[in-house]
PDB file of N, CA and C in Angstrom:
ATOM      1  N   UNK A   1     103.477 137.568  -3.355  1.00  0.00           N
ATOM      2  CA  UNK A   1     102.547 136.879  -2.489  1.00  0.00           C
ATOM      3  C   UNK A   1     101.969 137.883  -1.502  1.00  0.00           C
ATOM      4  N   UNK A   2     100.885 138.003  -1.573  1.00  0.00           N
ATOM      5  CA  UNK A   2     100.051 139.205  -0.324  1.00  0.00           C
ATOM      6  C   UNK A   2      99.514 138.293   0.578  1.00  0.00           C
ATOM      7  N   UNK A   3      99.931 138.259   1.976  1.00  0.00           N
ATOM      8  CA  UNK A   3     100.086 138.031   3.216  1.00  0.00           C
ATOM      9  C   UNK A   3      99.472 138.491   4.156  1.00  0.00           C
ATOM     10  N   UNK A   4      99.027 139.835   4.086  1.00  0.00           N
ATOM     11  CA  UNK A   4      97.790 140.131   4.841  1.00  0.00           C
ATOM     12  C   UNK A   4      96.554 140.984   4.171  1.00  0.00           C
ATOM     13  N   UNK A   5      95.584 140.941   5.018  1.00  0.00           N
ATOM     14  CA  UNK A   5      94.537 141.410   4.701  1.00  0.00           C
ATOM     15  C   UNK A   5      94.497 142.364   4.359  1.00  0.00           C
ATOM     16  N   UNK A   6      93.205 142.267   2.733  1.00  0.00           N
ATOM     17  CA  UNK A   6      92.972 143.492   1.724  1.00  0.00           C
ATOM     18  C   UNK A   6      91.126 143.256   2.275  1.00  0.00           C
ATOM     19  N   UNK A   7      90.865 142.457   2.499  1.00  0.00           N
ATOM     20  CA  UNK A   7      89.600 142.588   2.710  1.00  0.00           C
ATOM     21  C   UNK A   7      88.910 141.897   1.106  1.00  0.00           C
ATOM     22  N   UNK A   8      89.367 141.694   0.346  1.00  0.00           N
ATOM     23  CA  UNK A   8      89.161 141.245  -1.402  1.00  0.00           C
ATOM     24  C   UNK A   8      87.261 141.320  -0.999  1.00  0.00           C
ATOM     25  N   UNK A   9      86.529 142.148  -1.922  1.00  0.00           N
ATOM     26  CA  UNK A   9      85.379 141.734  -1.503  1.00  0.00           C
ATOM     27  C   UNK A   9      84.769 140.281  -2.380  1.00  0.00           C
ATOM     28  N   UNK A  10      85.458 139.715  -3.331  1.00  0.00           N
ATOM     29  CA  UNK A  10      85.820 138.578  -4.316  1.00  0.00           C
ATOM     30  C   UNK A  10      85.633 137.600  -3.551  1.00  0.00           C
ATOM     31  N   UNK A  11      86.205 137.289  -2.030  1.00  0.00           N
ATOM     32  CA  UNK A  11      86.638 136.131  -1.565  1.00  0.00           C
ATOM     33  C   UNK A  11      85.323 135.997  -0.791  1.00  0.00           C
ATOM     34  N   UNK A  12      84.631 135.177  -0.877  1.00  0.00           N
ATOM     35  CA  UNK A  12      83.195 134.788  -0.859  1.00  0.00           C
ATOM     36  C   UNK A  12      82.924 134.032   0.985  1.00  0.00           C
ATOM     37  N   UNK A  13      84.040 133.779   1.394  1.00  0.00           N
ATOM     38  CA  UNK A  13      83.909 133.574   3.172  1.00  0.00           C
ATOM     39  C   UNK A  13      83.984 134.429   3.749  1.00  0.00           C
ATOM     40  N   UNK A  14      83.561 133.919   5.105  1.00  0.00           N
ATOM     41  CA  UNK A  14      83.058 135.159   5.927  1.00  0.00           C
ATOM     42  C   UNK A  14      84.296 135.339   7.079  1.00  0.00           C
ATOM     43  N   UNK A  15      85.184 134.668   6.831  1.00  0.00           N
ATOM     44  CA  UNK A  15      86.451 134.466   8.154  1.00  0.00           C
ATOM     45  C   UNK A  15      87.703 135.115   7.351  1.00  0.00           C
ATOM     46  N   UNK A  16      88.899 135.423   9.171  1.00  0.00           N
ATOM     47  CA  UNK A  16      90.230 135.900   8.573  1.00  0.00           C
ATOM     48  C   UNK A  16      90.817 134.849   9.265  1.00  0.00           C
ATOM     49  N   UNK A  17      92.404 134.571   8.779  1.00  0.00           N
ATOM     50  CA  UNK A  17      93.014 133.684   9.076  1.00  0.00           C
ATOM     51  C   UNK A  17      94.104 134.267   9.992  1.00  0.00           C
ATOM     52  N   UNK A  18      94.206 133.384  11.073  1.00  0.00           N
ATOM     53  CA  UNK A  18      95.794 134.042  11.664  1.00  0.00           C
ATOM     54  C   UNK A  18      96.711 132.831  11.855  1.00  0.00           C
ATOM     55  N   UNK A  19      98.088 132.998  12.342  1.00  0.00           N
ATOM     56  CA  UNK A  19      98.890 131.636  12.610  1.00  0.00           C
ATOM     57  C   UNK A  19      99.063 131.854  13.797  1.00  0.00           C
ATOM     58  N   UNK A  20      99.661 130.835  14.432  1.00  0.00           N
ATOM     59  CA  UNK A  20     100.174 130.652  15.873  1.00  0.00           C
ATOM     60  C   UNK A  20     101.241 130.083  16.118  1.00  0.00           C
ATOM     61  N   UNK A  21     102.181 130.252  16.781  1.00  0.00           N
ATOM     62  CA  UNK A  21     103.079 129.530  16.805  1.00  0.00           C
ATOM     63  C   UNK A  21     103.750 129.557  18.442  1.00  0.00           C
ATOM     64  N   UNK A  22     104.380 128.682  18.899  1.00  0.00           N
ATOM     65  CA  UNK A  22     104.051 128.472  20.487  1.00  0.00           C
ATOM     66  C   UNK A  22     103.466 128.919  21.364  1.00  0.00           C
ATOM     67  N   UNK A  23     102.538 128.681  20.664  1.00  0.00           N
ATOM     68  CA  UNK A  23     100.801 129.457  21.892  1.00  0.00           C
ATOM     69  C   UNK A  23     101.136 130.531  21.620  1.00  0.00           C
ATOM     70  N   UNK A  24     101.425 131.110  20.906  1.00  0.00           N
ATOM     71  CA  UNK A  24     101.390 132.964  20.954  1.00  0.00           C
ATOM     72  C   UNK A  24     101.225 133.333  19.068  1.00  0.00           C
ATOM     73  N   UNK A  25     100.356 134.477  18.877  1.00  0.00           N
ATOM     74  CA  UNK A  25     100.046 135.179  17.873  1.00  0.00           C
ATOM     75  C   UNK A  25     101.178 135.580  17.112  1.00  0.00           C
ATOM     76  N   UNK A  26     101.058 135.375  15.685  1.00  0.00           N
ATOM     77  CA  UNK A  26     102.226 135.995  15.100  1.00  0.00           C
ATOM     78  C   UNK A  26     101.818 137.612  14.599  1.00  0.00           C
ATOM     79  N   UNK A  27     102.761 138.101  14.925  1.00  0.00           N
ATOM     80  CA  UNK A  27     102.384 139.473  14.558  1.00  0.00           C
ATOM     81  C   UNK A  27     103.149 140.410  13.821  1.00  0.00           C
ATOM     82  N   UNK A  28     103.111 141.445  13.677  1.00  0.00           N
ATOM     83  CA  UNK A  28     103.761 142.506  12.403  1.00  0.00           C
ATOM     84  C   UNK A  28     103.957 143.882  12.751  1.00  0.00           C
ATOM     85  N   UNK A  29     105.008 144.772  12.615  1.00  0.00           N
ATOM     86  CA  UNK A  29     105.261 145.705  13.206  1.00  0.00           C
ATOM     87  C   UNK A  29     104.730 146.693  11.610  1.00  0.00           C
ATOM     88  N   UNK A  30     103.625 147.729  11.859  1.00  0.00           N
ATOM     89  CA  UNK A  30     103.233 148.301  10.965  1.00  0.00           C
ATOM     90  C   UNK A  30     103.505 150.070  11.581  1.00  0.00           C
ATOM     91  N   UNK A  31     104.543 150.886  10.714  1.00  0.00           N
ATOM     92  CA  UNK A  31     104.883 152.216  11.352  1.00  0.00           C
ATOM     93  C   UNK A  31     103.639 152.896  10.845  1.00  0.00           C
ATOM     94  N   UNK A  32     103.210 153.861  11.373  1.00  0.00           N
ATOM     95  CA  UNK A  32     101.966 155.059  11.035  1.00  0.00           C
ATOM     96  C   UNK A  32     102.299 155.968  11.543  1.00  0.00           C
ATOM     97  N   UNK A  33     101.205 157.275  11.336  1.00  0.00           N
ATOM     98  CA  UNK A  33     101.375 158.159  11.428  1.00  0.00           C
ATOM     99  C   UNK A  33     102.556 158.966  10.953  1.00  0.00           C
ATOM    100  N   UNK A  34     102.091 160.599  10.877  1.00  0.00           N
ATOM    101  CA  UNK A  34     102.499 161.471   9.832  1.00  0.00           C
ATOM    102  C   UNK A  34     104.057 161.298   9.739  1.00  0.00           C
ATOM    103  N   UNK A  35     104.864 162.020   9.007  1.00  0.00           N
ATOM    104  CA  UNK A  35     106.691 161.528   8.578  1.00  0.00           C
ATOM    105  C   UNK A  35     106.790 162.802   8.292  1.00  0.00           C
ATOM    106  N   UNK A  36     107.469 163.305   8.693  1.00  0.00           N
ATOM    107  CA  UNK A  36     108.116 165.169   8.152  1.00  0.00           C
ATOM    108  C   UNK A  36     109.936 165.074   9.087  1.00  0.00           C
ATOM    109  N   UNK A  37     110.403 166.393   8.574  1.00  0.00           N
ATOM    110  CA  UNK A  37     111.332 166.379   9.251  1.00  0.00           C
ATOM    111  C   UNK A  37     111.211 166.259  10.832  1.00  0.00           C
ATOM    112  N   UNK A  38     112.634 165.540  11.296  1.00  0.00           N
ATOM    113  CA  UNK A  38     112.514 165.189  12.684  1.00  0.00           C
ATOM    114  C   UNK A  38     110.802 164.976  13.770  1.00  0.00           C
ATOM    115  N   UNK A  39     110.233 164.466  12.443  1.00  0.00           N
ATOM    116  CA  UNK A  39     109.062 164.230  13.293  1.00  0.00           C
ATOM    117  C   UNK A  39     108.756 162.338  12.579  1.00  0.00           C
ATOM    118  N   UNK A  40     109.096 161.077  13.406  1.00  0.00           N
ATOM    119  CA  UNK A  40     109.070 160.188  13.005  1.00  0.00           C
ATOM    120  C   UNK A  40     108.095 159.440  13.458  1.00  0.00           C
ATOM    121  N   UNK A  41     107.725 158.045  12.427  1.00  0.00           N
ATOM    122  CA  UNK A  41     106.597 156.697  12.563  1.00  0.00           C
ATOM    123  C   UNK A  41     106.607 156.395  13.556  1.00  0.00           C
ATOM    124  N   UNK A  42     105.030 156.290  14.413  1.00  0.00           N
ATOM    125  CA  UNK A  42     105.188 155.323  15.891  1.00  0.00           C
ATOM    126  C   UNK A  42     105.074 153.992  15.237  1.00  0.00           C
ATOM    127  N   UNK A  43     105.601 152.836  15.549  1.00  0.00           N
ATOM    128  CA  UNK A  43     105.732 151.521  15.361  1.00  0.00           C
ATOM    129  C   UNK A  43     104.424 150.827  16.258  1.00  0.00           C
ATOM    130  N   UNK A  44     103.420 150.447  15.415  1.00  0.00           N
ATOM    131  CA  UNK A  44     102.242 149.513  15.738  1.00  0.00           C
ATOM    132  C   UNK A  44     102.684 148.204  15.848  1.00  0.00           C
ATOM    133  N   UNK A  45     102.017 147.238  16.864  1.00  0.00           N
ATOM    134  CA  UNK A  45     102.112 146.071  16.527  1.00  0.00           C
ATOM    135  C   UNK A  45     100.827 145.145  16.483  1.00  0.00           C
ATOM    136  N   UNK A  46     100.432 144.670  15.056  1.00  0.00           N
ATOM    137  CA  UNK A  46      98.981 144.190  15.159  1.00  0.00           C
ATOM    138  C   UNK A  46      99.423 142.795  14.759  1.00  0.00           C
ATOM    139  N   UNK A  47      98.000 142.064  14.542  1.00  0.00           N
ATOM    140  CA  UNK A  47      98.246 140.231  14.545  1.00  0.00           C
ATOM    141  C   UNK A  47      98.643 140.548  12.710  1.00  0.00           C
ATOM    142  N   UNK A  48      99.208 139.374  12.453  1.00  0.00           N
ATOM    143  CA  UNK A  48      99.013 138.959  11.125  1.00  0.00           C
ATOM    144  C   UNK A  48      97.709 137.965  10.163  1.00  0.00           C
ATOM    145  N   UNK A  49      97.394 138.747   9.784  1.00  0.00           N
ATOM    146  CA  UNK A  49      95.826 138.339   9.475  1.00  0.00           C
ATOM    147  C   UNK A  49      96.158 138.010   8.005  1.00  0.00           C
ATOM    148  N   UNK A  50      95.107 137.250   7.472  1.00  0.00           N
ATOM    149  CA  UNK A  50      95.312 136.512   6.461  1.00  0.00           C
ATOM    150  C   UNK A  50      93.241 136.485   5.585  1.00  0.00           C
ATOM    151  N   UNK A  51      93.665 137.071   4.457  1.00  0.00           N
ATOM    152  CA  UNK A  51      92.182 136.338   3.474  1.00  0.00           C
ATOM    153  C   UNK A  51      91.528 135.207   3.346  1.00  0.00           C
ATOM    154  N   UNK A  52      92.652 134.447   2.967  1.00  0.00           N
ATOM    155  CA  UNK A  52      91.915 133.082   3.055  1.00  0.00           C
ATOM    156  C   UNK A  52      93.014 132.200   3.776  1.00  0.00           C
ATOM    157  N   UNK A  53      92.547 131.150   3.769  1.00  0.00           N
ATOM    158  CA  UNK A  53      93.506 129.895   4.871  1.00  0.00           C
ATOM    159  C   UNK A  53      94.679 129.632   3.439  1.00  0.00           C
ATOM    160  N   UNK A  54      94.158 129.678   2.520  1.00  0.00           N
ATOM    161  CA  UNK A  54      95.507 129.112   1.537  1.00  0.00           C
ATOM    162  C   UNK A  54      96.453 130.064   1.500  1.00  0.00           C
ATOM    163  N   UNK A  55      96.453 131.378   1.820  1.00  0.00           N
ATOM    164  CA  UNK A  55      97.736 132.259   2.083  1.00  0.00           C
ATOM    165  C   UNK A  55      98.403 132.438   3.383  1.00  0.00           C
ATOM    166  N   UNK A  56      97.200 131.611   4.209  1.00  0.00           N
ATOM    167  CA  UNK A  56      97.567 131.585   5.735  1.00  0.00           C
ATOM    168  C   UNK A  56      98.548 130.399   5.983  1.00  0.00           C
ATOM    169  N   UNK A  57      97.932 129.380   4.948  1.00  0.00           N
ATOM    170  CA  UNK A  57      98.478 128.320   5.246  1.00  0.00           C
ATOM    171  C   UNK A  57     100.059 128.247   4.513  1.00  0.00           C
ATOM    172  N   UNK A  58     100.516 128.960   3.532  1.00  0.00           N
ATOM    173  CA  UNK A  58     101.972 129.220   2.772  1.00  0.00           C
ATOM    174  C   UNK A  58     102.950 130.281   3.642  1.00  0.00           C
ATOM    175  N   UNK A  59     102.404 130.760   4.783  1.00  0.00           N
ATOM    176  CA  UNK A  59     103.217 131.713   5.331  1.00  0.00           C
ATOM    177  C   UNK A  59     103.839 130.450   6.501  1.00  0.00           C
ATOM    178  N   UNK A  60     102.874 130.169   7.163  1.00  0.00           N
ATOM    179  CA  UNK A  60     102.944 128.874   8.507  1.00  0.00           C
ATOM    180  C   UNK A  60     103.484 127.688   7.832  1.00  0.00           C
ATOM    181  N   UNK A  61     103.512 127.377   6.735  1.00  0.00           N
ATOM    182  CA  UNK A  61     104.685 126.156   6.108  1.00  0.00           C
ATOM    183  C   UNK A  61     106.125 126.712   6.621  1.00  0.00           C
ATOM    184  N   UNK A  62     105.991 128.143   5.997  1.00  0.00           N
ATOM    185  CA  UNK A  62     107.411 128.638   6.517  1.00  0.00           C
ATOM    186  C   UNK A  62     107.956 128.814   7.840  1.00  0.00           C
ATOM    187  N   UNK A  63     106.944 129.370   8.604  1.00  0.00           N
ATOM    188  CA  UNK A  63     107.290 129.701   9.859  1.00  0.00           C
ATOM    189  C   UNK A  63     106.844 128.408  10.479  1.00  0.00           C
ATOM    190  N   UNK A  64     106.285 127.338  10.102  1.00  0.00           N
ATOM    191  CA  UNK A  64     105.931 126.711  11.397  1.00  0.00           C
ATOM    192  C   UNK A  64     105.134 126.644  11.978  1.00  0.00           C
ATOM    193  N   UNK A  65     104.414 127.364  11.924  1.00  0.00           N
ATOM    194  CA  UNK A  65     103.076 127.690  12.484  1.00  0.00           C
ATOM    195  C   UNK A  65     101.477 127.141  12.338  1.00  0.00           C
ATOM    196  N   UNK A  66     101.202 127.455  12.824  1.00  0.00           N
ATOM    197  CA  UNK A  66      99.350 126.431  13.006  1.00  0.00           C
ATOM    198  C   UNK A  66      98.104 127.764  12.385  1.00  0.00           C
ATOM    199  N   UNK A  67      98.016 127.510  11.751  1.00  0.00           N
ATOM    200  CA  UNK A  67      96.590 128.046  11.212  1.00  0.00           C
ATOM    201  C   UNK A  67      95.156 128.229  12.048  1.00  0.00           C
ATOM    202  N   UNK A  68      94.842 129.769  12.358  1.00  0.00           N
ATOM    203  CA  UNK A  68      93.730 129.465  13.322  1.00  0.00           C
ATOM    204  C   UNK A  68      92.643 130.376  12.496  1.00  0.00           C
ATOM    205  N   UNK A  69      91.330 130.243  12.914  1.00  0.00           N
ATOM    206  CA  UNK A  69      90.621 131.554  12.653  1.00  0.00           C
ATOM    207  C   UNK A  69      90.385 132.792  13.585  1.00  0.00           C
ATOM    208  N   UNK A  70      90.724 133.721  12.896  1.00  0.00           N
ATOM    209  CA  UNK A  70      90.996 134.927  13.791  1.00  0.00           C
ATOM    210  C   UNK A  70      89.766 135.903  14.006  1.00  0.00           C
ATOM    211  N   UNK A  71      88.877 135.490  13.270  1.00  0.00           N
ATOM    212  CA  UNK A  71      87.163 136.277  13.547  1.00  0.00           C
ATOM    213  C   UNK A  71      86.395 136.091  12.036  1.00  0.00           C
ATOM    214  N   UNK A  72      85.252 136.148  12.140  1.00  0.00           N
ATOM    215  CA  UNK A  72      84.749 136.379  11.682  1.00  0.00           C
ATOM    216  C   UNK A  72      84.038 137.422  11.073  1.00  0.00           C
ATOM    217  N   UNK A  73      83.947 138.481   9.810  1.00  0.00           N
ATOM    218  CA  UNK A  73      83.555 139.437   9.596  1.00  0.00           C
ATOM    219  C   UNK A  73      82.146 139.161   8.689  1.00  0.00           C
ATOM    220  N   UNK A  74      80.990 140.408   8.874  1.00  0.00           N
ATOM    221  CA  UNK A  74      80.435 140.580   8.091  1.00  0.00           C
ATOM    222  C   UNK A  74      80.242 141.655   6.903  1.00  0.00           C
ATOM    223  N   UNK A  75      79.874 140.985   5.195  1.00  0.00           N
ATOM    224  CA  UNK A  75      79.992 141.860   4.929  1.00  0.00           C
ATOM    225  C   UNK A  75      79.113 142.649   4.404  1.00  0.00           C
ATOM    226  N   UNK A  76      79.482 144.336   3.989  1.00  0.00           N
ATOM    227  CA  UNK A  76      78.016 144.803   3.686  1.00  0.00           C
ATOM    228  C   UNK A  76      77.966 145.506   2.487  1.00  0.00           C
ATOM    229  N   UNK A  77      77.013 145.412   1.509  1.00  0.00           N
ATOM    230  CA  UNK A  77      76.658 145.301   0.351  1.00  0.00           C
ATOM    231  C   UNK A  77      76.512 146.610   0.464  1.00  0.00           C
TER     232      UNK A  77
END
């Protein structure tokens, strides 16, 4: 099941999905930047964004959570 955003250029709406859950954003700890010896990932924390509402909506069954729209993108050909 893919859970966050690929951007699919397939999926024909113009919105991303996020959940909410007691008034606050659910979010995801994503590590970046470079990995070598003793040189380690800073830990990001961004929202959990979603393609369409039907993958938004199978994560928030689980957690509980409320389905919102998180922006709108445009796209370009």
């Amino acid at each position: 099941m893919c859970i966050v955003s690929t951007l699919d250029p397939n999926i024909r709406n113009n919105e991303l999905y996020k959940l909410e859950r007691n008034g606050k954003t659910v979010e995801r700890i994503v590590m970046s930047g470079d990995l070598g010896y003793k040189v380690y990932q800073i830990p990001e924390i961004i929202d959990l964004v979603f393609d369409t509402k039907e993958q938004a909506k199978q994560v928030a069954k689980i957690l509980d959570a409320k389905v919102v729209v998180h922006q709108e993108y445009a796209r370009v050909a």
